[in-house]
C-alpha atoms as a PDB file:
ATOM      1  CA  UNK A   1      -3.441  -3.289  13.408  1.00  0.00           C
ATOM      2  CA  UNK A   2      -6.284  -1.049  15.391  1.00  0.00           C
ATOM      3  CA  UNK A   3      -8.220  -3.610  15.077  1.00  0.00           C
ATOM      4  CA  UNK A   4      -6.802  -5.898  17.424  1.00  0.00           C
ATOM      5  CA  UNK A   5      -6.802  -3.717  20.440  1.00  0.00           C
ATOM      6  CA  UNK A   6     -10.699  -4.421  20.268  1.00  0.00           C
ATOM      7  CA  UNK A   7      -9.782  -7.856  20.588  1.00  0.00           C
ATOM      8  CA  UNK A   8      -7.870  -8.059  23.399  1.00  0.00           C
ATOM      9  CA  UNK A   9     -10.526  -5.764  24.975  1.00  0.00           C
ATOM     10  CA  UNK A  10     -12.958  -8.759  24.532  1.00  0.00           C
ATOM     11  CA  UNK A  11     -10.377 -11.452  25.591  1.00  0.00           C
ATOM     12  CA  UNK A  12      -9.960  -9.300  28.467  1.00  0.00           C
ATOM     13  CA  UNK A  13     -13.176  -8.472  29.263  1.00  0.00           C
ATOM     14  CA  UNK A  14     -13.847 -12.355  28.918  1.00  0.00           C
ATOM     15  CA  UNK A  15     -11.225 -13.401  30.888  1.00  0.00           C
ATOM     16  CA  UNK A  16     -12.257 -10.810  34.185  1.00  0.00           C
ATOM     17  CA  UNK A  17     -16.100 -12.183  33.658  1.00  0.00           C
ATOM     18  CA  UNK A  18     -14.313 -15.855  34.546  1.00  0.00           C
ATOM     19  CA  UNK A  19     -12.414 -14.887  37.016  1.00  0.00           C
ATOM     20  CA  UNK A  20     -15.308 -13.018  38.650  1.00  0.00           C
ATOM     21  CA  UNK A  21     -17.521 -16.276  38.575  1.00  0.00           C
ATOM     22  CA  UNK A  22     -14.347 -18.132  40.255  1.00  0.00           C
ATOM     23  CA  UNK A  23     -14.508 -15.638  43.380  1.00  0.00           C
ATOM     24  CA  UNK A  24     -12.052 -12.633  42.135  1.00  0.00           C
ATOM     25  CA  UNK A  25     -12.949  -9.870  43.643  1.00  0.00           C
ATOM     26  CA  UNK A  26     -13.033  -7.507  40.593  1.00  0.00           C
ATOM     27  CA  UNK A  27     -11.134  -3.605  40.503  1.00  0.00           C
ATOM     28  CA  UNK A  28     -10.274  -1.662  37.636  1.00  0.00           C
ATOM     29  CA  UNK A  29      -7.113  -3.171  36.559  1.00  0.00           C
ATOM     30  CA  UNK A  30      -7.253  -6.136  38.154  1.00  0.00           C
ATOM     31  CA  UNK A  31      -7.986  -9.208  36.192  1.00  0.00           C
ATOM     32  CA  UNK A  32      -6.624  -9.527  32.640  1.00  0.00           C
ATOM     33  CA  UNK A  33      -4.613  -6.137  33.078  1.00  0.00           C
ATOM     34  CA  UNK A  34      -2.126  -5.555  35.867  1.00  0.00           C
ATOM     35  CA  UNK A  35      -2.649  -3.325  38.800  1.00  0.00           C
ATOM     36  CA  UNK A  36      -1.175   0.459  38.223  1.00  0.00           C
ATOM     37  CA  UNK A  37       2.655   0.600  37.300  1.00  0.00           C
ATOM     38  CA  UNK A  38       4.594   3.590  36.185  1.00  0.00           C
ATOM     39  CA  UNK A  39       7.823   4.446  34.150  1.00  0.00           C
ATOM     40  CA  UNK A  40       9.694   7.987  33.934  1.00  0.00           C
ATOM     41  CA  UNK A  41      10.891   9.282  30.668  1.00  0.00           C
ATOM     42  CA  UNK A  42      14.042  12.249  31.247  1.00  0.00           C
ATOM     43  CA  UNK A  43      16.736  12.660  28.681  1.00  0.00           C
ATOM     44  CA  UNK A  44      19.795  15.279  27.578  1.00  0.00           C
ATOM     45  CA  UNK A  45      22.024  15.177  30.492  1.00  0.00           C
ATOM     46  CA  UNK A  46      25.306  16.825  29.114  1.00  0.00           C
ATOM     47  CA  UNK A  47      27.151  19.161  30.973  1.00  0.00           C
ATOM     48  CA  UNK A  48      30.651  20.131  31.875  1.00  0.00           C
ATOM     49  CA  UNK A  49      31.467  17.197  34.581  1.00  0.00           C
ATOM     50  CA  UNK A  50      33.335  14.799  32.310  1.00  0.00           C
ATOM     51  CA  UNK A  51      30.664  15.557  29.701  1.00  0.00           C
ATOM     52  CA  UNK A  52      27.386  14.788  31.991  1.00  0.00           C
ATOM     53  CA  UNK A  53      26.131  17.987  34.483  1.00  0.00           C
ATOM     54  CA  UNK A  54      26.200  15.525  37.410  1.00  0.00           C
ATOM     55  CA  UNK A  55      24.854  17.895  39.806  1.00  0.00           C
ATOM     56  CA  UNK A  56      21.415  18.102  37.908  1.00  0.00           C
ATOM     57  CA  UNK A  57      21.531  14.122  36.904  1.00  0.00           C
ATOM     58  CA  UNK A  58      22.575  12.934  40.415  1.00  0.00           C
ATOM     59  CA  UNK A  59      19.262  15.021  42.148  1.00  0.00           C
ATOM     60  CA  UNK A  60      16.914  13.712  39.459  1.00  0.00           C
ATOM     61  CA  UNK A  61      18.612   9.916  39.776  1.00  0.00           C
ATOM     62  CA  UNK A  62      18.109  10.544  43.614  1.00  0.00           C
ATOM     63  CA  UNK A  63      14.005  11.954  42.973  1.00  0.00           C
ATOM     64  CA  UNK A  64      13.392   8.848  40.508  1.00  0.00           C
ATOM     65  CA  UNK A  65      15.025   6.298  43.044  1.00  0.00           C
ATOM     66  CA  UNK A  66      12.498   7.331  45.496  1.00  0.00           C
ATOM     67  CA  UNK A  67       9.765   6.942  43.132  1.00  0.00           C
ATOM     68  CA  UNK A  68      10.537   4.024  42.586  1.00  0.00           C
ATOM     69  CA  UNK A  69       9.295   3.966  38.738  1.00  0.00           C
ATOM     70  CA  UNK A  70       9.338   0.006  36.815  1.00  0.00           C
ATOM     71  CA  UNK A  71      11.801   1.561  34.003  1.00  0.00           C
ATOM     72  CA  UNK A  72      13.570   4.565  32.878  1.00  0.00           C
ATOM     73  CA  UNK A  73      13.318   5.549  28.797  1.00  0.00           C
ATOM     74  CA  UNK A  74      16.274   7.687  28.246  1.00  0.00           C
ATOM     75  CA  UNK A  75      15.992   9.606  24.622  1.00  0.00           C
ATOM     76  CA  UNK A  76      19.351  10.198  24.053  1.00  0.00           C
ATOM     77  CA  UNK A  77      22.694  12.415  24.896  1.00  0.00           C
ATOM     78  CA  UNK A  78      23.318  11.423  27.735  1.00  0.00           C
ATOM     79  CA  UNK A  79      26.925  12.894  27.367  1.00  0.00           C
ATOM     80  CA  UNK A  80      28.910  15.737  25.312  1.00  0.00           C
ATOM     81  CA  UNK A  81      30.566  13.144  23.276  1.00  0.00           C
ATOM     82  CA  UNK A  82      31.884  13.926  19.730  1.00  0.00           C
ATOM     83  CA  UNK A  83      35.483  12.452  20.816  1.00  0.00           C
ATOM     84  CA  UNK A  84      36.938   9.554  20.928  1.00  0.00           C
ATOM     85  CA  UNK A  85      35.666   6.281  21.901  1.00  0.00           C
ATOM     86  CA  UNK A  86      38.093   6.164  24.730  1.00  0.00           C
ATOM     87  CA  UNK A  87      36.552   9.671  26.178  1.00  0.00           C
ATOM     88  CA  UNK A  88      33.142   8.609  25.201  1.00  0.00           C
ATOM     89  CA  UNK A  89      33.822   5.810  27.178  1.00  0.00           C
ATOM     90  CA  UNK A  90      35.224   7.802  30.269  1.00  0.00           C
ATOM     91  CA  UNK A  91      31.805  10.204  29.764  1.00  0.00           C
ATOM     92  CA  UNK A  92      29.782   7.142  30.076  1.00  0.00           C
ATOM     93  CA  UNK A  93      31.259   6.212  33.149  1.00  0.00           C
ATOM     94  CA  UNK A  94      30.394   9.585  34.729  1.00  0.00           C
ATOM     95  CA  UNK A  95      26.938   9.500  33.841  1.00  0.00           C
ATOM     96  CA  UNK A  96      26.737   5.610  35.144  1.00  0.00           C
ATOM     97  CA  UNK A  97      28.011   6.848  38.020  1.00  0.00           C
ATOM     98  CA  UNK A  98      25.724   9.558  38.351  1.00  0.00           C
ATOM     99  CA  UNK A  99      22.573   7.427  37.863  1.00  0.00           C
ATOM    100  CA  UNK A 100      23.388   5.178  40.429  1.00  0.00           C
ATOM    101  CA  UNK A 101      20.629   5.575  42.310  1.00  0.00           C
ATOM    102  CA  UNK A 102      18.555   4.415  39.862  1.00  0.00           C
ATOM    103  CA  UNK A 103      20.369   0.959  38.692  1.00  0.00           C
ATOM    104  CA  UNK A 104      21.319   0.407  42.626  1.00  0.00           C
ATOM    105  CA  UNK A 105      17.324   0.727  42.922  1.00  0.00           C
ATOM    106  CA  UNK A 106      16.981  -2.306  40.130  1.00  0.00           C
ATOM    107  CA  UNK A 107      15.295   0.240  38.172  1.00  0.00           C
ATOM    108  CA  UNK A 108      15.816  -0.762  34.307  1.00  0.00           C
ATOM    109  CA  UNK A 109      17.253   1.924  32.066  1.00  0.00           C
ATOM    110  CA  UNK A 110      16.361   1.798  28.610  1.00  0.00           C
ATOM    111  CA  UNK A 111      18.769   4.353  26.550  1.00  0.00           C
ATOM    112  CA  UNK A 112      18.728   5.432  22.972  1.00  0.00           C
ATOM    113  CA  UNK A 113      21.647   7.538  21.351  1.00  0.00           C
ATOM    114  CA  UNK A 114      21.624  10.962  20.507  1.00  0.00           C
ATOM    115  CA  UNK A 115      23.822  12.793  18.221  1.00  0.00           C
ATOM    116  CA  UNK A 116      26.394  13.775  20.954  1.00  0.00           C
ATOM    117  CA  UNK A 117      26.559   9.683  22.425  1.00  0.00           C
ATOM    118  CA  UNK A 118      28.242   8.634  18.809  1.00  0.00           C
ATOM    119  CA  UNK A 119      31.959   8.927  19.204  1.00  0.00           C
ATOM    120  CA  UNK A 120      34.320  10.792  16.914  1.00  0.00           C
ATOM    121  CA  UNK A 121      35.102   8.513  15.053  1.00  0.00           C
ATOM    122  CA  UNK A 122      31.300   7.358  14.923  1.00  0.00           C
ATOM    123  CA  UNK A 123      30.987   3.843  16.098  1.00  0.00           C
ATOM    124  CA  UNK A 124      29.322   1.701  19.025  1.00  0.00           C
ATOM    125  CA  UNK A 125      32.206   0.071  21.076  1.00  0.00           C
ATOM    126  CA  UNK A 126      32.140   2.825  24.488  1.00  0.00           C
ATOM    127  CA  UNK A 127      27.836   2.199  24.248  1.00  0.00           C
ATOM    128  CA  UNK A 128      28.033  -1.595  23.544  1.00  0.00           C
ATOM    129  CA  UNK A 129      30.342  -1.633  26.440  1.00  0.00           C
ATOM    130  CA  UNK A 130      27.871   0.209  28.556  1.00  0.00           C
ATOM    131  CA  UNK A 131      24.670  -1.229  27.624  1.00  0.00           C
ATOM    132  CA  UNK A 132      24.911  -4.524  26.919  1.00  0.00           C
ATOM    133  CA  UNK A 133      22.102  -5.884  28.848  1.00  0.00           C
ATOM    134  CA  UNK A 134      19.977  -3.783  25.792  1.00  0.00           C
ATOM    135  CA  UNK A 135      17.737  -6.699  24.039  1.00  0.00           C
ATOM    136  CA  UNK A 136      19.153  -7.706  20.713  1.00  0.00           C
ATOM    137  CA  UNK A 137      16.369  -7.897  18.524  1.00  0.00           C
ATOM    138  CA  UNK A 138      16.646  -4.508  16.298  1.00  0.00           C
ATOM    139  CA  UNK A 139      16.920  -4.682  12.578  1.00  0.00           C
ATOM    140  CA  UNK A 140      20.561  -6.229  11.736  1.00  0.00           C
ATOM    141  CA  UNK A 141      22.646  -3.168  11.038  1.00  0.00           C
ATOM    142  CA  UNK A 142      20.880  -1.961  14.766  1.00  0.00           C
ATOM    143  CA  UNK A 143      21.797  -3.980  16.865  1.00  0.00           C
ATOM    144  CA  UNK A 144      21.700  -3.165  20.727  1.00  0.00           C
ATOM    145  CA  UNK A 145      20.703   0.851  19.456  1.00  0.00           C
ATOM    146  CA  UNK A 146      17.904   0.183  18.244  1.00  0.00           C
ATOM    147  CA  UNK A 147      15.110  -2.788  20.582  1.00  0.00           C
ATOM    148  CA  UNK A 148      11.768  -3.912  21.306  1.00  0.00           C
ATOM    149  CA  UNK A 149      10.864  -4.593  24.863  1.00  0.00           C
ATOM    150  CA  UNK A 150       7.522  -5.976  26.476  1.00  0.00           C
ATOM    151  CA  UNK A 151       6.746  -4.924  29.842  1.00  0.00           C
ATOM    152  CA  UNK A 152       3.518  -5.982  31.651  1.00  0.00           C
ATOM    153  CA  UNK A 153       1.122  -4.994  29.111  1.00  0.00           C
ATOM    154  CA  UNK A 154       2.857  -2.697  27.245  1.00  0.00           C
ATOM    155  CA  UNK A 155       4.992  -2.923  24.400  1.00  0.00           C
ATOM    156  CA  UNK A 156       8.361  -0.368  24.144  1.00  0.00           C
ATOM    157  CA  UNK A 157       9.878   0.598  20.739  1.00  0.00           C
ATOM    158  CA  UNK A 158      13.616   2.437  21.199  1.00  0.00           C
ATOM    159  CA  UNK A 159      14.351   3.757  18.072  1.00  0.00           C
ATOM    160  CA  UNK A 160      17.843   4.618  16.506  1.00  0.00           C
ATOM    161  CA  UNK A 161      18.021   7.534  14.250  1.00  0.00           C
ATOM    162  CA  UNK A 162      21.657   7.857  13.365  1.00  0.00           C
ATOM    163  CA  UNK A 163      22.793   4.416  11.652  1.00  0.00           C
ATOM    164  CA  UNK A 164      20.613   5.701   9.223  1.00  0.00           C
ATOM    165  CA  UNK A 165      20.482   9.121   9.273  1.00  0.00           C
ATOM    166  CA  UNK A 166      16.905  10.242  10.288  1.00  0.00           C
ATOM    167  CA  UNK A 167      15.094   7.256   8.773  1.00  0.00           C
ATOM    168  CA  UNK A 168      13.211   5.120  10.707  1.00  0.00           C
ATOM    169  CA  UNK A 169      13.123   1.517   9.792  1.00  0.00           C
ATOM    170  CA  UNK A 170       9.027   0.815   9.322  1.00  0.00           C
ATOM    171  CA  UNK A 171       9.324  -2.893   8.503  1.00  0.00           C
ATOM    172  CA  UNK A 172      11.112  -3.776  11.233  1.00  0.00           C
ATOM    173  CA  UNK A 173       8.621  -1.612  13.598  1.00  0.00           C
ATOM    174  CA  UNK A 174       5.982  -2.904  11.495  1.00  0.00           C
ATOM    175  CA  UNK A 175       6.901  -6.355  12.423  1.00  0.00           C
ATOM    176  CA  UNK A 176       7.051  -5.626  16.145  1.00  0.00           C
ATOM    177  CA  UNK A 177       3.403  -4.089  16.186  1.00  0.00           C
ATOM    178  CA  UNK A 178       2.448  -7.172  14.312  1.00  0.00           C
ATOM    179  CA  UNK A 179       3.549  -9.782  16.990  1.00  0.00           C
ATOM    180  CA  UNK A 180       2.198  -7.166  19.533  1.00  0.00           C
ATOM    181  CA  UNK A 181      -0.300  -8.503  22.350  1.00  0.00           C
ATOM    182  CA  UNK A 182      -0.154  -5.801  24.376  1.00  0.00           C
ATOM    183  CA  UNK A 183      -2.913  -2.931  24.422  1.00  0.00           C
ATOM    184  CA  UNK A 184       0.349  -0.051  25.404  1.00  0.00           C
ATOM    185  CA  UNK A 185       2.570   1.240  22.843  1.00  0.00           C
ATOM    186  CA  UNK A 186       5.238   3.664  24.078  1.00  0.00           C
ATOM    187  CA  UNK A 187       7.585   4.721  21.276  1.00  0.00           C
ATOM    188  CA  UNK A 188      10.732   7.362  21.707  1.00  0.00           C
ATOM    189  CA  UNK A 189      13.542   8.257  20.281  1.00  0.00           C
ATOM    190  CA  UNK A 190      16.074  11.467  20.386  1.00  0.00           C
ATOM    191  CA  UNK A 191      15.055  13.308  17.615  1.00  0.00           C
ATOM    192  CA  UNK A 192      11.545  15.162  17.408  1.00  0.00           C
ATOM    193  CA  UNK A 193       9.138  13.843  14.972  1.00  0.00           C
ATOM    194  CA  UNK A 194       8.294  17.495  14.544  1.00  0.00           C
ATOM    195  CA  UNK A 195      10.641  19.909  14.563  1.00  0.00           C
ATOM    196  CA  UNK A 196      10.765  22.281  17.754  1.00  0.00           C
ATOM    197  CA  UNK A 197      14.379  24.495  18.163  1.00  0.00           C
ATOM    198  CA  UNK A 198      16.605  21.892  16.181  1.00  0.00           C
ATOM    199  CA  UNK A 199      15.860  22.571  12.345  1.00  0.00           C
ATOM    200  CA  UNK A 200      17.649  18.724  12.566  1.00  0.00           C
ATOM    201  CA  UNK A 201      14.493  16.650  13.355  1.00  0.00           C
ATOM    202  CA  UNK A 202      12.588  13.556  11.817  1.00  0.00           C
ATOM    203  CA  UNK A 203      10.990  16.300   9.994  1.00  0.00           C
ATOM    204  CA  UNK A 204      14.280  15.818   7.598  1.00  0.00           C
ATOM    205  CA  UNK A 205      12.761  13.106   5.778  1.00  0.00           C
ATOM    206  CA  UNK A 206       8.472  13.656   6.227  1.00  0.00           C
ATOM    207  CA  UNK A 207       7.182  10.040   4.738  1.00  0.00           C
ATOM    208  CA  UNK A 208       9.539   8.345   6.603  1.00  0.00           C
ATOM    209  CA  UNK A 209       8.298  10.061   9.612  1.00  0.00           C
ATOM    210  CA  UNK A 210       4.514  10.217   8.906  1.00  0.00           C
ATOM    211  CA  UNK A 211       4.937   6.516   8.228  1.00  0.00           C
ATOM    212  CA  UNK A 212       6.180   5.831  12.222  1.00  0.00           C
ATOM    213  CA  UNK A 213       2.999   8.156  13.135  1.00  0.00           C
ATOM    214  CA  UNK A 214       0.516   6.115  10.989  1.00  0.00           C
ATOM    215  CA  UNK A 215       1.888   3.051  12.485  1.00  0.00           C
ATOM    216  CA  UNK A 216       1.817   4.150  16.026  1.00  0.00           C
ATOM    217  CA  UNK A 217      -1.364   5.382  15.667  1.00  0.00           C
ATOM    218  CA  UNK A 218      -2.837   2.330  13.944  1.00  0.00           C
ATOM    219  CA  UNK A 219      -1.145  -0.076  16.689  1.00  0.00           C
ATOM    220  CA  UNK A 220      -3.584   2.267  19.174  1.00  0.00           C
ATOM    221  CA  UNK A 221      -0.676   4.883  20.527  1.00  0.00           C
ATOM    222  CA  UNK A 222      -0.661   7.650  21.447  1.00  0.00           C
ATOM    223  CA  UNK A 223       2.460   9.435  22.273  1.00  0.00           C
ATOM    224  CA  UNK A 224       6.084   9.950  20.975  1.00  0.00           C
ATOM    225  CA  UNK A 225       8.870  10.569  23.314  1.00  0.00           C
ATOM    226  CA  UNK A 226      12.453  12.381  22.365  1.00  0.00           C
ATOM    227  CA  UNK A 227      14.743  14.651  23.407  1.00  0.00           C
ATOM    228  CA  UNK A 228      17.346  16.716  21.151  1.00  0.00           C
ATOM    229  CA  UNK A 229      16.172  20.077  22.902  1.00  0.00           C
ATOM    230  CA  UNK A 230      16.972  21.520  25.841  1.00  0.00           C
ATOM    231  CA  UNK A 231      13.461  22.135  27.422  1.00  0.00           C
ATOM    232  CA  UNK A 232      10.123  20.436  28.168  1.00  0.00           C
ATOM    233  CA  UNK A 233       7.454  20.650  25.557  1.00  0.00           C
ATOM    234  CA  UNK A 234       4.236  18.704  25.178  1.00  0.00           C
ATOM    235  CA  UNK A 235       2.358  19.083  21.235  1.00  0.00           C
ATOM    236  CA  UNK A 236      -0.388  17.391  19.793  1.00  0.00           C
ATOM    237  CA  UNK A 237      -0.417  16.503  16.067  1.00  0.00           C
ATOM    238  CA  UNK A 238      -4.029  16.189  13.855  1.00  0.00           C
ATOM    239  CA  UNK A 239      -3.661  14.778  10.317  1.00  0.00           C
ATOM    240  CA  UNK A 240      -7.527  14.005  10.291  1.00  0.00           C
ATOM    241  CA  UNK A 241      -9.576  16.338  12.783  1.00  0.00           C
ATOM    242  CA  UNK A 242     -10.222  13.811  15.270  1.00  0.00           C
ATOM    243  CA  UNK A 243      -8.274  14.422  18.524  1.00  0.00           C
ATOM    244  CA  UNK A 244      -8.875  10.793  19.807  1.00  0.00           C
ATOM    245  CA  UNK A 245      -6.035   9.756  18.010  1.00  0.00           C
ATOM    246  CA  UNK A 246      -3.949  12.707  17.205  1.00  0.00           C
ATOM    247  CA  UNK A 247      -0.508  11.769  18.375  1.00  0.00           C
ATOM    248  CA  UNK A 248       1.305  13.723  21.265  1.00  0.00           C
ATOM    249  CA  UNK A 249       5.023  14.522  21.423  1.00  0.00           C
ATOM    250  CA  UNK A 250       6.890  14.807  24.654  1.00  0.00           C
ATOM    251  CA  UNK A 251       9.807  16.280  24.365  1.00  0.00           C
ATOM    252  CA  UNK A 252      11.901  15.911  27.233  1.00  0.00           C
ATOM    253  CA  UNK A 253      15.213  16.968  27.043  1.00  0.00           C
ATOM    254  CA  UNK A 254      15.131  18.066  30.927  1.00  0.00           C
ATOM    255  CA  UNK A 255      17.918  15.973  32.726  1.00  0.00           C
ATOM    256  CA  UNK A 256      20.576  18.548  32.825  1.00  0.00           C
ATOM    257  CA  UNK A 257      21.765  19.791  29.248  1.00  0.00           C
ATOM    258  CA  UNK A 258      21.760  23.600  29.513  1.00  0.00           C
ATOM    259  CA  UNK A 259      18.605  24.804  29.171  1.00  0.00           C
ATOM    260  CA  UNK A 260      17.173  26.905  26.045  1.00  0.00           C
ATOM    261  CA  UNK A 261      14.501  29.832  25.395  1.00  0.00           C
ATOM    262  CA  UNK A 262      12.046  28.310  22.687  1.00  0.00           C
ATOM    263  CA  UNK A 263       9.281  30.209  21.237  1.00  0.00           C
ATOM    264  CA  UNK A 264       6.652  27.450  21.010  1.00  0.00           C
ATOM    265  CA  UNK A 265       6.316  27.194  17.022  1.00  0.00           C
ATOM    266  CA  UNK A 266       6.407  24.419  15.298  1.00  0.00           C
ATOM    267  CA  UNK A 267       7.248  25.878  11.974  1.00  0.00           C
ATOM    268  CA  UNK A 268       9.031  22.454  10.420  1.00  0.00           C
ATOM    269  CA  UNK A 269       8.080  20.505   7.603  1.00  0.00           C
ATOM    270  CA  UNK A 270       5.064  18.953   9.282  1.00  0.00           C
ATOM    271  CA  UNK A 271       3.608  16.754   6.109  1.00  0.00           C
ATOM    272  CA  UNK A 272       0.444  17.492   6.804  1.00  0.00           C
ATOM    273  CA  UNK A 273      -0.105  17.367  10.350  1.00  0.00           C
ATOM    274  CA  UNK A 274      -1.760  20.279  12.312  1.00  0.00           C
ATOM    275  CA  UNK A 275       0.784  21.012  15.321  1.00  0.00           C
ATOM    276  CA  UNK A 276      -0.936  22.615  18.790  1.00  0.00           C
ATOM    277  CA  UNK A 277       1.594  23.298  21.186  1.00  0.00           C
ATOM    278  CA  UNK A 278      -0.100  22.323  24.429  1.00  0.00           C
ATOM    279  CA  UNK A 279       3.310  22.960  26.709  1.00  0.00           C
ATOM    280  CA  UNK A 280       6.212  24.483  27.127  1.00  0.00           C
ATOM    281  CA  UNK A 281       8.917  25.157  30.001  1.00  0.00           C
ATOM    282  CA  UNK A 282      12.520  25.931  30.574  1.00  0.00           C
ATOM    283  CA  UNK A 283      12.772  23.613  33.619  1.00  0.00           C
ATOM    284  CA  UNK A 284      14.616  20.418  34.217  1.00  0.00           C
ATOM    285  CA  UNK A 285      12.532  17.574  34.907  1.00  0.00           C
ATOM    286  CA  UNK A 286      10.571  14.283  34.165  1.00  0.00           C
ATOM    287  CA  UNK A 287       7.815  13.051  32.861  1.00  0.00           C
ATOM    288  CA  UNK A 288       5.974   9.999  35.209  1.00  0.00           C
ATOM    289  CA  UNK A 289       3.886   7.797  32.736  1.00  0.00           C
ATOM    290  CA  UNK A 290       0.957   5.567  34.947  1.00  0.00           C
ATOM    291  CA  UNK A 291      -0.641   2.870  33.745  1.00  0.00           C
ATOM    292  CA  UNK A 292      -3.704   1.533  35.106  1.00  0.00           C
ATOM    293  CA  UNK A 293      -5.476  -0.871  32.711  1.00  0.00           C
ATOM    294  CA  UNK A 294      -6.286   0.518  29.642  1.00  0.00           C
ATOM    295  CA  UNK A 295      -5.639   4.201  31.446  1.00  0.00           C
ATOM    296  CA  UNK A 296      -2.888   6.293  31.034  1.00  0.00           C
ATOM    297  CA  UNK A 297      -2.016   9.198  32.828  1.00  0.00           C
ATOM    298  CA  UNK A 298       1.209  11.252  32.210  1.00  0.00           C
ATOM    299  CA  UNK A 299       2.451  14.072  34.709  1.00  0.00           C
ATOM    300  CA  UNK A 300       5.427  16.585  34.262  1.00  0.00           C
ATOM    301  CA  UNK A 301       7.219  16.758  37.129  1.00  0.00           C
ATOM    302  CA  UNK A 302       8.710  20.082  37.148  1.00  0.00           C
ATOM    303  CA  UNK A 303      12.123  20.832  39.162  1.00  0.00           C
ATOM    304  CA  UNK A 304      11.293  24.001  41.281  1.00  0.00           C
ATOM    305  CA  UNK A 305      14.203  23.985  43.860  1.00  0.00           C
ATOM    306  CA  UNK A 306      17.019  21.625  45.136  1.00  0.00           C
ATOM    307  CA  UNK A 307      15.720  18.396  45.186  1.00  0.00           C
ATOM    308  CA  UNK A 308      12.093  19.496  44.792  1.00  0.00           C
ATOM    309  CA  UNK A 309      10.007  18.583  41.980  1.00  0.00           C
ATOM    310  CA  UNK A 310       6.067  19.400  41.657  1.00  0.00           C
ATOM    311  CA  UNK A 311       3.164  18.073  38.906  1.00  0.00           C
ATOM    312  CA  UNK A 312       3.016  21.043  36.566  1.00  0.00           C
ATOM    313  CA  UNK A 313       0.843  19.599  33.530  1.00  0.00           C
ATOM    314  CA  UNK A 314      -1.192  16.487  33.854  1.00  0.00           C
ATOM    315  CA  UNK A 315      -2.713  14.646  30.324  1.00  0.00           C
ATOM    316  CA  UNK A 316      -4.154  11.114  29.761  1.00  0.00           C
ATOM    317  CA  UNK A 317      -6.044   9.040  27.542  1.00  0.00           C
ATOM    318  CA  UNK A 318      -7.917   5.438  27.578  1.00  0.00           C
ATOM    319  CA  UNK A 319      -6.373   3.081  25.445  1.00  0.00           C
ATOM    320  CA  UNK A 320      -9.984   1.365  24.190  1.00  0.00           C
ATOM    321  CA  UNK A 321     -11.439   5.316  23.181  1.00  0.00           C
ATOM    322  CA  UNK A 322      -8.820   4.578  20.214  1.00  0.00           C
ATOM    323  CA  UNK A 323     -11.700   4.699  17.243  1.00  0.00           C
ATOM    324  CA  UNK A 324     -11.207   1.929  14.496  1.00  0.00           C
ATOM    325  CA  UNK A 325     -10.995   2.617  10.790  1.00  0.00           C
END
């Protein structure tokens, strides 16, 4: 799969060496690629308002609005949940209401479910009701929880981890990163890959999980975003001693769940991987994701009064620095 990000580095390089014999005046990000866009990834928004803390979700609904970001990625409980699907339902509506600023904006909001947004009993009907603009093109039993979307030149994975418990479904993602002509992969879900408070993690079941690594990592990514815990925390994970393409777990579970003390170990089943934590806050907040070509830049934006939020930690990457195998 690497192997075809080189590719569409030539095709791109090919195509901007046309246009600049037609008369395009050439920038970075200019030709091929698509000038600088940006998406914001916040999740974990329960609190005692009908489920949601509105009072956090409305001021960061209100920052990102202004920001004006392409898309939202939203790793998961967005509610307390574990009720009915009529109260679920009723939950979901406070939280809409609470991000209005954001779908008033035309923003897109890309959700995934965490453990709390299932429903007692479990079951979809309050989150198909709420999400139904979600593509449809999961694997069959994941419908509308579990999507693929391309965006400019970047390819999103949304991954469901309770329809099957903690697994991840590699074929299907397999398949996605095989039809993939983008150079961006961003892939999240609400679960850690590696476990950080929660001793319930992807961790549960390690090939599974070092299987979505290996095929992020071949498809050229870099980074895997969840939720799950209440805090930020930014890790990088080695399985071969190169840090070029060690992957990097954001976990952002910032957006108004009540906040926990973490020691910063990572003291999971790890399969392998060498974990460095690189981060770690007890702040609400988001994470701003710019892309600018093959250039990625990713800022957490740290909440550090009412209706104030300031760049704390700063990390990026190049896209084409990817090595082969």
């Amino acid at each position: 799969m690497r192997k075809k990000i080189f590719s569409r580095i030539v095709v791109i390089s090919f195509l901007c060496f046309v246009l600049l014999g037609s008369g395009c005046q050439f920038q970075k990000a200019s030709c091929a690629v698509q000038e600088p866009w940006k998406f914001v990834v916040t999740g974990d928004s329960r609190g005692g308002d009908n489920g949601v803390n509105t009072v956090v979700l409305k001021e960061l609904a209100a920052e990102i609005a202004n920001i004006n970001p392409e898309f939202v990625l939203f790793p998961g409980d967005l509610v307390n949940g574990y009720n009915s699907q009529e109260e679920l339902e009723s939950q979901l509506k406070t939280w809409r209401q609470a991000m209005a600023p954001i779908y008033d904006a035309g923003i897109k909001v890309y959700p995934v479910r965490g453990n709390h947004d299932l429903g007692k009993p479990k079951a979809r009907e309050a989150w198909n009701k709420f999400f139904d603009y979600l593509p449809d093109n999961g694997p069959e039993d994941e419908t509308n929880v579990t999507y693929a979307v391309t965006h400019r030149n970047s390819l999103i994975i949304a991954l469901d981890q309770y329809v099957n418990s903690k697994k991840i479904n590699i074929p299907w993602i397999n398949a996605q990163f095989e039809m993939n002509t983008e150079p961006h992969v961003f892939v999240f879900g609400h679960e850690p890959a590696f476990k950080a408070q929660h001793g319930d993690c992807l961790g549960s079941f390690p090939e599974s999980r070092n299987a979505l690594l290996k095929s992020i990592e071949e498809e050229g990514g870099r980074t895997y975003f969840c939720g799950h815990d209440h805090f930020y925390a930014h890790a990088s994970a080695d399985n071969d001693g190169d840090p070029e393409n060690d992957i990097h777990q954001f976990l952002v579970g910032t957006a108004g769940a009540p906040l926990r003390d973490w020691v910063p170990l990572y003291d999971g089943d790890n399969g392998g991987y060498k974990i460095e934590s690189i981060k770690y806050t007890k702040q609400y907040g988001y994470v701003l994701v710019v892309v600018d070509g093959l250039d990625v830049t990713m800022t957490w934006m740290e909440r550090v009064g009412k209706d104030k939020y300031e760049p704390v930690e700063v990390w990026s990457y190049t896209a084409a620095s990817v090595p082969a195998k």
